[in-house]
PDB file of N, CA and C in Angstrom:
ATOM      1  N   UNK A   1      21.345 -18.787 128.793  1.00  0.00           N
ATOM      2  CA  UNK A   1      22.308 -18.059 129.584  1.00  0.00           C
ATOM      3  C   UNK A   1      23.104 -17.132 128.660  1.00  0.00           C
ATOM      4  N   UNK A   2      23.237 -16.161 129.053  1.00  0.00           N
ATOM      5  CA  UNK A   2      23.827 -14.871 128.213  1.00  0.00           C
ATOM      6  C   UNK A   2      25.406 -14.941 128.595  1.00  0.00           C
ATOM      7  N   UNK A   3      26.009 -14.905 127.572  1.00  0.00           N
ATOM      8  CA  UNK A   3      27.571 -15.028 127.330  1.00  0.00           C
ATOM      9  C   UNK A   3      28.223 -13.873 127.639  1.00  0.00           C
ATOM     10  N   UNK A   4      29.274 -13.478 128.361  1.00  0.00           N
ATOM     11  CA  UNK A   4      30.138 -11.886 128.935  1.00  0.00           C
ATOM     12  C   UNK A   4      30.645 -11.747 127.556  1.00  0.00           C
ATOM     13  N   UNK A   5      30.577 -10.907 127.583  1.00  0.00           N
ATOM     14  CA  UNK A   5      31.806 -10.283 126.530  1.00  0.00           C
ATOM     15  C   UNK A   5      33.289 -10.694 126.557  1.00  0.00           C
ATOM     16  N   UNK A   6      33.775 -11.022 126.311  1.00  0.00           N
ATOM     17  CA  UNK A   6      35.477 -11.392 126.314  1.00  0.00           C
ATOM     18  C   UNK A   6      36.045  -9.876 126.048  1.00  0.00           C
ATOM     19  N   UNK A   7      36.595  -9.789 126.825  1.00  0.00           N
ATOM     20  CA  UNK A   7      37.422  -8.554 127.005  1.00  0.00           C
ATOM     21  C   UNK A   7      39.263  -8.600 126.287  1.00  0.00           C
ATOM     22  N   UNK A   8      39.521  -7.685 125.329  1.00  0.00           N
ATOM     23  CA  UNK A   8      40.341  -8.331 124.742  1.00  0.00           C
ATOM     24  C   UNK A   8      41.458  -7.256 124.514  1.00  0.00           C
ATOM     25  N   UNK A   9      42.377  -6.851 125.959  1.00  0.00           N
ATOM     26  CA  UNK A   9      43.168  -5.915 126.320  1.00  0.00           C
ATOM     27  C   UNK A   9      44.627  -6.218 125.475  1.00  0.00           C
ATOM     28  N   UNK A  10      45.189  -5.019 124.420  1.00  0.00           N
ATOM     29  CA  UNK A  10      46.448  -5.211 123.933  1.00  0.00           C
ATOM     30  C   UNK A  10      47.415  -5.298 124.710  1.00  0.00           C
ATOM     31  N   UNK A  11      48.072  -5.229 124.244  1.00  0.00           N
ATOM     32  CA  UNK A  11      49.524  -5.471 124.823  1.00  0.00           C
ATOM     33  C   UNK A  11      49.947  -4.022 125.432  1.00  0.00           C
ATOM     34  N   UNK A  12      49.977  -2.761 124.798  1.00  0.00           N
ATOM     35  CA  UNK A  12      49.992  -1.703 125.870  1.00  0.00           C
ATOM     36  C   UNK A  12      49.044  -1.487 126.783  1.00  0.00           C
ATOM     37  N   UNK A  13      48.160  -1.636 126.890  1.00  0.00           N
ATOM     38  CA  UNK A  13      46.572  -1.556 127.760  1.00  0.00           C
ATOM     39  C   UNK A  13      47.468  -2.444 128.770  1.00  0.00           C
ATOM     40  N   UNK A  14      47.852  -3.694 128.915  1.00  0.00           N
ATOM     41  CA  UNK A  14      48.226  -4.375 129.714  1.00  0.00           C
ATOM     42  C   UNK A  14      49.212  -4.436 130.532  1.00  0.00           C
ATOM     43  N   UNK A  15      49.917  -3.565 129.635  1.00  0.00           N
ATOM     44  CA  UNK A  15      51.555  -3.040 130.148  1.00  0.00           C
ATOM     45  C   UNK A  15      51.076  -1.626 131.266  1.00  0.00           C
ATOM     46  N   UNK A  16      50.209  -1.316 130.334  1.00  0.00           N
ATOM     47  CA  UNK A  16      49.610  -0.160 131.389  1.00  0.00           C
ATOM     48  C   UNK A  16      49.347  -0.309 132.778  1.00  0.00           C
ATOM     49  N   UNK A  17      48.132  -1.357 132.906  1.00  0.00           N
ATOM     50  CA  UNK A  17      47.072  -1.803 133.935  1.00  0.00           C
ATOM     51  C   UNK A  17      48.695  -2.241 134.844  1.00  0.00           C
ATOM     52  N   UNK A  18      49.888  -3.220 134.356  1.00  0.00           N
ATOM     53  CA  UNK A  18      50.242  -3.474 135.788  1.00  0.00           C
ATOM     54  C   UNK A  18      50.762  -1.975 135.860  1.00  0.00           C
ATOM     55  N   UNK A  19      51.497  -1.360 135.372  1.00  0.00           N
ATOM     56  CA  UNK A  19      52.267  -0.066 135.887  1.00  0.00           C
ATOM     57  C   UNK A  19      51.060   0.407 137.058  1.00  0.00           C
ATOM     58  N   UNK A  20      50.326   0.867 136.557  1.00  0.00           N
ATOM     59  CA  UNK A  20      49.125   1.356 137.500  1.00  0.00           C
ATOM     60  C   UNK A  20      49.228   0.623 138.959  1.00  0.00           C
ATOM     61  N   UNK A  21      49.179  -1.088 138.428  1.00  0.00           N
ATOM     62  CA  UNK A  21      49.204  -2.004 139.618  1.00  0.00           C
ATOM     63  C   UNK A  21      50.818  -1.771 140.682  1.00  0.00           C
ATOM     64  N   UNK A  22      51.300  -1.546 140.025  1.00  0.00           N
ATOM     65  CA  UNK A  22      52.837  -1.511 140.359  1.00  0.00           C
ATOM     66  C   UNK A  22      52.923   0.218 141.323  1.00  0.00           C
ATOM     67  N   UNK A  23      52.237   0.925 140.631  1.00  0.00           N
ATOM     68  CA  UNK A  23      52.183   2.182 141.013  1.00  0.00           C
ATOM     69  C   UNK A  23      51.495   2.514 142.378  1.00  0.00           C
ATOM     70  N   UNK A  24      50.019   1.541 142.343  1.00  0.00           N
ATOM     71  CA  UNK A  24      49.340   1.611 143.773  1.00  0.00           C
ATOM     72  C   UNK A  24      49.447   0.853 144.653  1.00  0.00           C
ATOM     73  N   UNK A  25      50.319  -0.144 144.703  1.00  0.00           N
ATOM     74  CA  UNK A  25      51.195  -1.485 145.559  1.00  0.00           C
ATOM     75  C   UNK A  25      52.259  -0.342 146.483  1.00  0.00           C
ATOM     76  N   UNK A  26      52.821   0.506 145.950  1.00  0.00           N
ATOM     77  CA  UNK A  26      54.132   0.962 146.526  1.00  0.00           C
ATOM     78  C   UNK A  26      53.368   2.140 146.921  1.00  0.00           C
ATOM     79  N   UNK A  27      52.113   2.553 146.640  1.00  0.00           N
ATOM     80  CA  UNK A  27      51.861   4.528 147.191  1.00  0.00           C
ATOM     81  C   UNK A  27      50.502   4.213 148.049  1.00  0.00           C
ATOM     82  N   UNK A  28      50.342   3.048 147.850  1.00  0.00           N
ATOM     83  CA  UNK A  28      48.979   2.402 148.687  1.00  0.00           C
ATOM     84  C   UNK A  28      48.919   2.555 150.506  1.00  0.00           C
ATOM     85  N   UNK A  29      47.884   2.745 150.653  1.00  0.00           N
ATOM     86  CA  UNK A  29      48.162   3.333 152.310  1.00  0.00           C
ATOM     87  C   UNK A  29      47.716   5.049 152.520  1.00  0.00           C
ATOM     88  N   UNK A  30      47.048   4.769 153.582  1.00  0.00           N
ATOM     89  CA  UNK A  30      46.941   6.352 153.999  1.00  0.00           C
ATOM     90  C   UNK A  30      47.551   7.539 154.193  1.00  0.00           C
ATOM     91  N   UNK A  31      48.967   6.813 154.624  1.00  0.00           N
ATOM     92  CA  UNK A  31      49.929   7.710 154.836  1.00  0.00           C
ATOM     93  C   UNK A  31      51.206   8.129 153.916  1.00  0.00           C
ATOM     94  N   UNK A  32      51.313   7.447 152.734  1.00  0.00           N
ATOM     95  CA  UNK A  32      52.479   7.416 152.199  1.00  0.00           C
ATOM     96  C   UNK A  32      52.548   8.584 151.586  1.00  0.00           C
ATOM     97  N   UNK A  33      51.587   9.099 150.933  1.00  0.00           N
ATOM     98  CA  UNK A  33      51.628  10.387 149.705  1.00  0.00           C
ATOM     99  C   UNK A  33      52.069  11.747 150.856  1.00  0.00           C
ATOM    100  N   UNK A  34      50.593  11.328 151.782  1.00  0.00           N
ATOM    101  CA  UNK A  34      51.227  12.676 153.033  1.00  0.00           C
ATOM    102  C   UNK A  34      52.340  12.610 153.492  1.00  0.00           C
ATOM    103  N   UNK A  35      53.273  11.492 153.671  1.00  0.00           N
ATOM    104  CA  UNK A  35      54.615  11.763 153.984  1.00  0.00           C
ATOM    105  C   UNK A  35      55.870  11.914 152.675  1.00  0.00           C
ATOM    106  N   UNK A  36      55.639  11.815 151.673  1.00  0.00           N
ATOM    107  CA  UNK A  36      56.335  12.134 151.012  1.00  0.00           C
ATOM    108  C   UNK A  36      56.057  13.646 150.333  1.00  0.00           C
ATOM    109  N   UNK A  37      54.718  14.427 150.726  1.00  0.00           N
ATOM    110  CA  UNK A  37      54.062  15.166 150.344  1.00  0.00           C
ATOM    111  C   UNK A  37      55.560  16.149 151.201  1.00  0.00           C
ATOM    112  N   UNK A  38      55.398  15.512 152.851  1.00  0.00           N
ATOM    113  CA  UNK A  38      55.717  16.579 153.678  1.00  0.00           C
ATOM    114  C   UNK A  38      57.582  16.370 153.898  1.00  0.00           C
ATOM    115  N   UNK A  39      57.693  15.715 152.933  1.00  0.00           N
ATOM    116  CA  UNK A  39      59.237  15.442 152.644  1.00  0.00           C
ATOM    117  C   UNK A  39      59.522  16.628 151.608  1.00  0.00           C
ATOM    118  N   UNK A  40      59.120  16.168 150.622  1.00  0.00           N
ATOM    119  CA  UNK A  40      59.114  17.198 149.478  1.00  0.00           C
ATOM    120  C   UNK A  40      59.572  19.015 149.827  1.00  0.00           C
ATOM    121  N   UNK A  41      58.442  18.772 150.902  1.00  0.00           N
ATOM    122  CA  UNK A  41      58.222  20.745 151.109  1.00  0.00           C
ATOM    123  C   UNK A  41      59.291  20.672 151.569  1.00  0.00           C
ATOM    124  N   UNK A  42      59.884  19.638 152.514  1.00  0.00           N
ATOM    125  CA  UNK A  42      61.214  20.635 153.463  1.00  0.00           C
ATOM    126  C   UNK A  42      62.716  19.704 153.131  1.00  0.00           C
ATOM    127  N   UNK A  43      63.434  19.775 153.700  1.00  0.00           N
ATOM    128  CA  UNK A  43      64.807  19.042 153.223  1.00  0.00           C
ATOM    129  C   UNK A  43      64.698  18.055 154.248  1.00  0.00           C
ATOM    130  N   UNK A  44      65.925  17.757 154.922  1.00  0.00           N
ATOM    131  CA  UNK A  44      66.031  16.497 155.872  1.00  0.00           C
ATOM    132  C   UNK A  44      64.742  16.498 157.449  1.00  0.00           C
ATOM    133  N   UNK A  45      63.961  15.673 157.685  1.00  0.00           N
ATOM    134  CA  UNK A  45      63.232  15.801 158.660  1.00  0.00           C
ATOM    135  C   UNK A  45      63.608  14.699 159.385  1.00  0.00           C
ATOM    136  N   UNK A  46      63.723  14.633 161.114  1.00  0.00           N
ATOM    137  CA  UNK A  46      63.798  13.412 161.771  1.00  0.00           C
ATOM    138  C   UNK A  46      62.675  12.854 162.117  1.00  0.00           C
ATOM    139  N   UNK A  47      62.678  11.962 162.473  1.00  0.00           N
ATOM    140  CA  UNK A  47      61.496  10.393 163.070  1.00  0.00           C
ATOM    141  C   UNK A  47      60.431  11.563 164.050  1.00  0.00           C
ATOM    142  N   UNK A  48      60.408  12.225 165.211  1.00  0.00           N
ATOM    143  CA  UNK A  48      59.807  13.007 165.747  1.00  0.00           C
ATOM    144  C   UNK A  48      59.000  14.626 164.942  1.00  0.00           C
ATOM    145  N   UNK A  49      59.916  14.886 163.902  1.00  0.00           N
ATOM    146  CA  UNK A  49      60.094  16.184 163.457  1.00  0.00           C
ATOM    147  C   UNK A  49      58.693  15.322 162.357  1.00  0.00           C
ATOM    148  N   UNK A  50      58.966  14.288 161.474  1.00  0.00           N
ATOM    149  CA  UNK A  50      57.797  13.566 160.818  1.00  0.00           C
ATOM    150  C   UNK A  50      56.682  13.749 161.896  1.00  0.00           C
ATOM    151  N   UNK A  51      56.610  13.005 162.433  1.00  0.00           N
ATOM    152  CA  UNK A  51      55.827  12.190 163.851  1.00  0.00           C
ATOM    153  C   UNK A  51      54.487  14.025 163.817  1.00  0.00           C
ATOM    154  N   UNK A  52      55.124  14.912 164.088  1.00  0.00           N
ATOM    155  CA  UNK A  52      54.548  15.693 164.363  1.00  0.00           C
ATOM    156  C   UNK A  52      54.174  16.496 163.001  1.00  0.00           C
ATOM    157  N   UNK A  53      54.557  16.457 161.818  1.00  0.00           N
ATOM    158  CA  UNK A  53      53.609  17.122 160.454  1.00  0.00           C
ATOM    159  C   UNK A  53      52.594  16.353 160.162  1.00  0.00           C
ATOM    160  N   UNK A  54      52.823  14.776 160.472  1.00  0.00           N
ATOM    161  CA  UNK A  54      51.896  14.182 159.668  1.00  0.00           C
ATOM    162  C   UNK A  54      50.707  13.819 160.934  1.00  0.00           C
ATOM    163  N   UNK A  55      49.907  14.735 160.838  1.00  0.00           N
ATOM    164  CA  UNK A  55      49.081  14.703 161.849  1.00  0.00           C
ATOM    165  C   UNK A  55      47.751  13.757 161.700  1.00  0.00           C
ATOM    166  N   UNK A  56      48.018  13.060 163.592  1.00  0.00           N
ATOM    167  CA  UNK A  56      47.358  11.656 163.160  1.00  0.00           C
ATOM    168  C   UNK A  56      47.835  10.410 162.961  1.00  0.00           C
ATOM    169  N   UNK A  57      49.173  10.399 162.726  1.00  0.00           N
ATOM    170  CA  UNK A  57      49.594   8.991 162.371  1.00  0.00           C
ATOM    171  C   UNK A  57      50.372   8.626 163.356  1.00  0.00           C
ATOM    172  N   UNK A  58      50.742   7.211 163.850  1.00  0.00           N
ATOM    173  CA  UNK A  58      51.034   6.793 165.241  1.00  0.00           C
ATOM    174  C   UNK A  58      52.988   6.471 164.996  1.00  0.00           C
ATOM    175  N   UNK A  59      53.244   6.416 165.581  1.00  0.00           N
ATOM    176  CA  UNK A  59      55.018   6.050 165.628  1.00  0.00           C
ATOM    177  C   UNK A  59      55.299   4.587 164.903  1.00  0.00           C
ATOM    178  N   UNK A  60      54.588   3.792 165.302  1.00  0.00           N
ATOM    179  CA  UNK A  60      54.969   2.812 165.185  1.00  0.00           C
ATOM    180  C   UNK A  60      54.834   2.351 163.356  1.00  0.00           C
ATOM    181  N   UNK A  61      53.740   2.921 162.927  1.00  0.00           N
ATOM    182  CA  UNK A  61      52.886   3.018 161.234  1.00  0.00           C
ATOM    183  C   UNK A  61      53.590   4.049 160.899  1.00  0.00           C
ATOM    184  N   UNK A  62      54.245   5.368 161.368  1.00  0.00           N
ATOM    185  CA  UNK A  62      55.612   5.780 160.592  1.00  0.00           C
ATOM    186  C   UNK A  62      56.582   5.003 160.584  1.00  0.00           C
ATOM    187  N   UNK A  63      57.052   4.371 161.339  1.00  0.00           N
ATOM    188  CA  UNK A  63      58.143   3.959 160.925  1.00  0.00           C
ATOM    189  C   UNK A  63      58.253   2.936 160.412  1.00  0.00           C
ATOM    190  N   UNK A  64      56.968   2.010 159.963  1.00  0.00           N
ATOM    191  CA  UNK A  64      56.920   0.735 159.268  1.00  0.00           C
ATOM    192  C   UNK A  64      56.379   1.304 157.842  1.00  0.00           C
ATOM    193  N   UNK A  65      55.817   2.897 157.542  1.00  0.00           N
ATOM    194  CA  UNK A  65      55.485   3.166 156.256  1.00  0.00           C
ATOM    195  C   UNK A  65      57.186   3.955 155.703  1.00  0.00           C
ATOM    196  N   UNK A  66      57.771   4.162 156.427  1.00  0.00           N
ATOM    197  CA  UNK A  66      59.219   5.195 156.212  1.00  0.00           C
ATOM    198  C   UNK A  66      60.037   4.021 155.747  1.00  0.00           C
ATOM    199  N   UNK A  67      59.980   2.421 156.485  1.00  0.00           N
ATOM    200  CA  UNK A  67      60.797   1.474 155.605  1.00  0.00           C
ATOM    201  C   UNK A  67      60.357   0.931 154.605  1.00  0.00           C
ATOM    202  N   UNK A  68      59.094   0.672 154.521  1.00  0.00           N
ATOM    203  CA  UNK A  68      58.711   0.641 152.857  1.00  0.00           C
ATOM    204  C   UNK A  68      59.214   1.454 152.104  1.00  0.00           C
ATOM    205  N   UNK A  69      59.084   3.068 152.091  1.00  0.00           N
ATOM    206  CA  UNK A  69      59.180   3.229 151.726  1.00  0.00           C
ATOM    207  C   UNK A  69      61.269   3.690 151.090  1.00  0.00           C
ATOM    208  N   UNK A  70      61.477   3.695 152.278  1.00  0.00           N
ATOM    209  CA  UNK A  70      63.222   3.091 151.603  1.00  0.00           C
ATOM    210  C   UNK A  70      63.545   2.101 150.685  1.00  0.00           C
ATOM    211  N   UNK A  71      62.606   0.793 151.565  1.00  0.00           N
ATOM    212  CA  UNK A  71      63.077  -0.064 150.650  1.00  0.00           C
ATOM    213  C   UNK A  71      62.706  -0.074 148.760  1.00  0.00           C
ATOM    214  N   UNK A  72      61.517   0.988 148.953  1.00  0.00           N
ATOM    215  CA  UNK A  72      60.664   1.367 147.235  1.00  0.00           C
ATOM    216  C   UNK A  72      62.301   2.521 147.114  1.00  0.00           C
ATOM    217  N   UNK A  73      63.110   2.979 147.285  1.00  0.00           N
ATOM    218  CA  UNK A  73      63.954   3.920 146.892  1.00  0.00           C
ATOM    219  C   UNK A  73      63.421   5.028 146.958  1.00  0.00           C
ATOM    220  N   UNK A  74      62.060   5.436 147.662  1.00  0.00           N
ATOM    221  CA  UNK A  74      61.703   6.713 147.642  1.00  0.00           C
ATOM    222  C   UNK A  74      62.412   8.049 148.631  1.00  0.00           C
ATOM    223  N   UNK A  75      62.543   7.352 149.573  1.00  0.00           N
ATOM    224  CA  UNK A  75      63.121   8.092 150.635  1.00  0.00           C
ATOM    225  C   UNK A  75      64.487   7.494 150.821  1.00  0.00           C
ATOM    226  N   UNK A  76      65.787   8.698 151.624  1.00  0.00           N
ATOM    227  CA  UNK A  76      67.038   8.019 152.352  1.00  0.00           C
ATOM    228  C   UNK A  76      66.619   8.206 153.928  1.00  0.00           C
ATOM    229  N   UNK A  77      67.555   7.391 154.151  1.00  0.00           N
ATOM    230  CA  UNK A  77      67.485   7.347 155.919  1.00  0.00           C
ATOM    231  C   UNK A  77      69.302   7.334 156.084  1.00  0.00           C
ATOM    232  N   UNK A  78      69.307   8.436 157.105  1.00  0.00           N
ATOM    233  CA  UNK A  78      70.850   9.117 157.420  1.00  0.00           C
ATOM    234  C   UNK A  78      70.796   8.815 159.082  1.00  0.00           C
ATOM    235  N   UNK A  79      71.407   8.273 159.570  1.00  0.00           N
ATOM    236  CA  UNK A  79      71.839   7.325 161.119  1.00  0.00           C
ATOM    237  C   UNK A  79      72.712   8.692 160.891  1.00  0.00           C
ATOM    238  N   UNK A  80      72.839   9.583 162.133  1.00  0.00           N
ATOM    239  CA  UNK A  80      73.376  11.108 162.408  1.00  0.00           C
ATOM    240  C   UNK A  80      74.340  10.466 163.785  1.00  0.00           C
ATOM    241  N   UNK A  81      75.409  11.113 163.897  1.00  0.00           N
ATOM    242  CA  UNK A  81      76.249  10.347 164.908  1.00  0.00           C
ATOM    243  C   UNK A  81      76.447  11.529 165.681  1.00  0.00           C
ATOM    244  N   UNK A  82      74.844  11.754 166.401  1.00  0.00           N
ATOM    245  CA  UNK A  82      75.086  12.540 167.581  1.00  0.00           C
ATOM    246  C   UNK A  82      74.358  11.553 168.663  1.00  0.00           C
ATOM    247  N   UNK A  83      74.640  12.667 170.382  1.00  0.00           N
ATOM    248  CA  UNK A  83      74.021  11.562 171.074  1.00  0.00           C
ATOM    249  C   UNK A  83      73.115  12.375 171.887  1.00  0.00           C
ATOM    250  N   UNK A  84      71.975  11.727 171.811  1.00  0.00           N
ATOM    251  CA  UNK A  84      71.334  10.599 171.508  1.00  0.00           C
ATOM    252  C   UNK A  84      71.578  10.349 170.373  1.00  0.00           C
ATOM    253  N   UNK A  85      71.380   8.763 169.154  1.00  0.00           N
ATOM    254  CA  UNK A  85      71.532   9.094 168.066  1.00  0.00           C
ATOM    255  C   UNK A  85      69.833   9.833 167.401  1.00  0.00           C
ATOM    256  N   UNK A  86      70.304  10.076 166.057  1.00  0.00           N
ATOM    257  CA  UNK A  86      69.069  10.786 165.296  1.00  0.00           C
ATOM    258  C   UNK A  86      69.288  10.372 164.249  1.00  0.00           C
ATOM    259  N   UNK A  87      68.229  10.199 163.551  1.00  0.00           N
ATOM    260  CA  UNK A  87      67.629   9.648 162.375  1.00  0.00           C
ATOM    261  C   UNK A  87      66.932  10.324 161.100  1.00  0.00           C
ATOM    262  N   UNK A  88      67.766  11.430 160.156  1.00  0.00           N
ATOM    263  CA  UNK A  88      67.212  11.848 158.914  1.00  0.00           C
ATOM    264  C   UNK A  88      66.287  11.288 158.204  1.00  0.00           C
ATOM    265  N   UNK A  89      65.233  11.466 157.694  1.00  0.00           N
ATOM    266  CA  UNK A  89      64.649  11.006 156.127  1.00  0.00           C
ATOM    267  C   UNK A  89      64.697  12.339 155.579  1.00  0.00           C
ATOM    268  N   UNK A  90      65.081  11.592 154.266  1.00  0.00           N
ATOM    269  CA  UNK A  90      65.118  12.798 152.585  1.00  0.00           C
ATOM    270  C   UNK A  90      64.599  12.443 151.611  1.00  0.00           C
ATOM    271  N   UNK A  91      63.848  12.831 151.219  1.00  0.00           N
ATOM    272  CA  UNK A  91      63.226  12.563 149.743  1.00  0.00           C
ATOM    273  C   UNK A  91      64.466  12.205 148.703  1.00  0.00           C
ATOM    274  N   UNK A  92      64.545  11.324 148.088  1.00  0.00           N
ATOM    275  CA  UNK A  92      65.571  10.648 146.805  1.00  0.00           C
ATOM    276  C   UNK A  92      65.088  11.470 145.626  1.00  0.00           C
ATOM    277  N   UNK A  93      66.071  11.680 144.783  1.00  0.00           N
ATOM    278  CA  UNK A  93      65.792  12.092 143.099  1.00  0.00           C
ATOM    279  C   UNK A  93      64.516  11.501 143.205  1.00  0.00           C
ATOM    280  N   UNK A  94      64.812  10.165 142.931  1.00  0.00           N
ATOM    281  CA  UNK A  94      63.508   9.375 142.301  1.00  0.00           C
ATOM    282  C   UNK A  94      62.064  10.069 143.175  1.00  0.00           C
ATOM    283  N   UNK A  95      62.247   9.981 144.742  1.00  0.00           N
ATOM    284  CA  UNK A  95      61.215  10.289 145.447  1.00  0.00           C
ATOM    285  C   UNK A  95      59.931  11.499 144.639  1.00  0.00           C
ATOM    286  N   UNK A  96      61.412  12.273 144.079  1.00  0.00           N
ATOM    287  CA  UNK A  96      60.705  14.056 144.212  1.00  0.00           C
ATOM    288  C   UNK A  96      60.475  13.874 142.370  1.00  0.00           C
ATOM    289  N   UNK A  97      60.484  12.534 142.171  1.00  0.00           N
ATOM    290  CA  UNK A  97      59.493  12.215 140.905  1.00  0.00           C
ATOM    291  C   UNK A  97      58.214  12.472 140.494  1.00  0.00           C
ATOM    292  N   UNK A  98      57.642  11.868 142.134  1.00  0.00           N
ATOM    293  CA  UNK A  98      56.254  11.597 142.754  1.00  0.00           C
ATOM    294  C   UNK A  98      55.872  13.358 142.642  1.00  0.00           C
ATOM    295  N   UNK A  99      56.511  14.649 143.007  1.00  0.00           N
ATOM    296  CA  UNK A  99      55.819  15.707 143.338  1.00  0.00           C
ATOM    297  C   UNK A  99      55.055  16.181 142.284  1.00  0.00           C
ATOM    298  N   UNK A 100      54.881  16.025 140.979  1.00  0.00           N
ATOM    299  CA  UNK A 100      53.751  16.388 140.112  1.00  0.00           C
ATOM    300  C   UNK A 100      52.527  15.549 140.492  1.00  0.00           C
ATOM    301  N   UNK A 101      52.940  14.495 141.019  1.00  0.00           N
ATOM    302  CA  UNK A 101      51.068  13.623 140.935  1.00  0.00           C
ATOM    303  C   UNK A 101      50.920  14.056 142.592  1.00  0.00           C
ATOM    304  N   UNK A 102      51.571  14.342 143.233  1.00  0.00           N
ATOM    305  CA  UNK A 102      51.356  14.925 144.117  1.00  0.00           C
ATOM    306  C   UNK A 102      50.468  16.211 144.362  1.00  0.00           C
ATOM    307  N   UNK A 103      51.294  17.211 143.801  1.00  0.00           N
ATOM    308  CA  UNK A 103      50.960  18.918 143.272  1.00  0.00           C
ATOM    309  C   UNK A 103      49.256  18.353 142.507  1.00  0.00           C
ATOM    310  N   UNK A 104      48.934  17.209 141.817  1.00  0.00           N
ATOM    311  CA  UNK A 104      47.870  17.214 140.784  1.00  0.00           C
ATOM    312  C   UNK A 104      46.649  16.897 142.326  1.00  0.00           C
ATOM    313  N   UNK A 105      47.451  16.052 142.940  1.00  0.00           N
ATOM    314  CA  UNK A 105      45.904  14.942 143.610  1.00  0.00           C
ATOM    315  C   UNK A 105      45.925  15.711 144.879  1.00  0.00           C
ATOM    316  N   UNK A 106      46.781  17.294 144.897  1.00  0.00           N
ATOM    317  CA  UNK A 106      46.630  17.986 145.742  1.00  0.00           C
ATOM    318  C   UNK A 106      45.378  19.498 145.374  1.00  0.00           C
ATOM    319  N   UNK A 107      45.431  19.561 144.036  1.00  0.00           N
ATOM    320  CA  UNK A 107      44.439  20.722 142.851  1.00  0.00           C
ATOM    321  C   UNK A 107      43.164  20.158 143.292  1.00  0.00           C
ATOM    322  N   UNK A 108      43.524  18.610 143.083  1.00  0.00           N
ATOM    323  CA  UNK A 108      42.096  18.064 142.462  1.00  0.00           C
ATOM    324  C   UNK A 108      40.752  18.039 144.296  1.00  0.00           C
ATOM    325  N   UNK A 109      41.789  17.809 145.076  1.00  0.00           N
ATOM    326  CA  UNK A 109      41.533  17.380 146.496  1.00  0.00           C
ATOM    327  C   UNK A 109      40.831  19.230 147.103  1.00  0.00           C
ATOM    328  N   UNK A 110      41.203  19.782 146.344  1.00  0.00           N
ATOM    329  CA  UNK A 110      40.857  21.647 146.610  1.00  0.00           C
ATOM    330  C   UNK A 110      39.721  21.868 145.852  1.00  0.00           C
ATOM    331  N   UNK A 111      39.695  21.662 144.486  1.00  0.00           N
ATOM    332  CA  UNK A 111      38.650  21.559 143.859  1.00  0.00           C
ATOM    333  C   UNK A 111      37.478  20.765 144.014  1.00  0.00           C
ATOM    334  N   UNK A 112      37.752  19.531 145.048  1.00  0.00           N
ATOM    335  CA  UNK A 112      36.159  18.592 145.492  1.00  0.00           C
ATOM    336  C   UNK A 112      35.772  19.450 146.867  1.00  0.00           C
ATOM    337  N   UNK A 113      37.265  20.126 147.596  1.00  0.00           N
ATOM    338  CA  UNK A 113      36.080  20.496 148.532  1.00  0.00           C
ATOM    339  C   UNK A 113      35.554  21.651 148.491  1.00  0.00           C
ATOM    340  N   UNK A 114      35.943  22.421 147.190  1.00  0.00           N
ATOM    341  CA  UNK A 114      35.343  23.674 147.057  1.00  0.00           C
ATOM    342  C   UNK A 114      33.504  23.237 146.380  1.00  0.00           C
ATOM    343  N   UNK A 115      33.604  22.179 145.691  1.00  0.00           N
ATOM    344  CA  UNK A 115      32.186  22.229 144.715  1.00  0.00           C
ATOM    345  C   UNK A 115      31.266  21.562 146.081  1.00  0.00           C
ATOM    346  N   UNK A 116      32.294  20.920 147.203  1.00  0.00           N
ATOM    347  CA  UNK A 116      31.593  20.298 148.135  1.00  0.00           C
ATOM    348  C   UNK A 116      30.903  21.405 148.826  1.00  0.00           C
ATOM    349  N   UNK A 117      31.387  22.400 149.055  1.00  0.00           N
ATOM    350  CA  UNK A 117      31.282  23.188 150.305  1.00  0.00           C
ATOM    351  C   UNK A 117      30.110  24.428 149.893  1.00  0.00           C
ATOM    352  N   UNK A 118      29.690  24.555 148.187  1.00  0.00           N
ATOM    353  CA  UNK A 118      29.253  24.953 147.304  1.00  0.00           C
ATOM    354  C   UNK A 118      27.822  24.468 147.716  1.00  0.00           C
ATOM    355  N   UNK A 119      27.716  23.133 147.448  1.00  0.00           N
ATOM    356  CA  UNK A 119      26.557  22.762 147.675  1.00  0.00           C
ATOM    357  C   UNK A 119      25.843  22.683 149.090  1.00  0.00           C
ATOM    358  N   UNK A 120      26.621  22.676 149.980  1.00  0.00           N
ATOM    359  CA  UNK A 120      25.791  23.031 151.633  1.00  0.00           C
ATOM    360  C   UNK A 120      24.691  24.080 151.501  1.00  0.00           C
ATOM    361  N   UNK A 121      24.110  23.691 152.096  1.00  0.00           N
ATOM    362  CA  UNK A 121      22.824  25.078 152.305  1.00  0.00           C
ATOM    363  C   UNK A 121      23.667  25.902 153.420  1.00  0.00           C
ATOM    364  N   UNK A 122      23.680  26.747 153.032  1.00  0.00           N
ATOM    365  CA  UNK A 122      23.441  28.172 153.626  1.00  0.00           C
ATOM    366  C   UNK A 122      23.116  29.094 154.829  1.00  0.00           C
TER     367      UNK A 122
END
C-alpha cells in the first residue's frame, strides 16, 4: 500500500487558508457580492429599490442575505421615520473594502465571456 504524502503547511500558509476560509463563509452565496456590488455603485438604497437591481432574487433571501450581511459589518440598515416606515441599506467603510475584489472578479467575469463568445462558431 502506497503511503500519501504528508502535507506539511507553515504557519503562514495556514494563517492564510483560514483567512480565505473566513473570507468565503461571510461572501459565500449567490447573492452577496451582487448586492454589495449594487450598494457600492449608488448611496442609500431601500428593501424594494434592492429587490428590483438585483435581478432574480426573491424578498424573502434579500432580506435574510442583507442581515448577514449587517451582522458581518458590511452593510448599515437606517429604520427612516416616515410613514409607511422605510428601510435604508449603505455600504459601511469596511463594506466598500470589498470594491477592489469586486472591480477584479468583475474584469475577470468580462474576460471569460469574451474568450467564451470567441470560441462559438460563427
Amino acid at each position: 500500500m502506497k503511503k500519501q504524502p504528508v502535507l506539511n503547511t507553515t504557519p503562514p500558509c495556514k494563517t492564510r487558508i483560514l483567512a480565505i476560509k473566513d473570507a468565503m463563509e461571510i461572501l459565500s452565496g449567490k447573492w452577496k457580492l451582487h448586492i454589495i456590488g449594487t450598494l457600492i455603485e449608488g448611496n442609500k438604497l431601500r428593501f424594494m429599490d434592492l429587490l428590483r437591481e438585483v435581478e432574480g432574487i426573491a424578498p424573502k433571501v434579500l432580506s435574510k442575505e442583507l442581515q448577514d450581511m449587517e451582522v458581518n459589518q458590511l452593510i448599515s440598515r437606517t429604520v427612516c421615520n416616515t410613514k409607511p416606515i422605510t428601510v435604508e441599506y449603505e455600504i459601511t467603510e469596511y463594506g466598500k473594502t470589498l470594491e477592489p475584489i469586486i472591480d477584479e472578479i468583475a474584469k475577470w467575469g468580462m474576460a471569460y465571456r469574451t474568450s467564451l463568445l470567441k470560441k462559438l462558431p460563427q
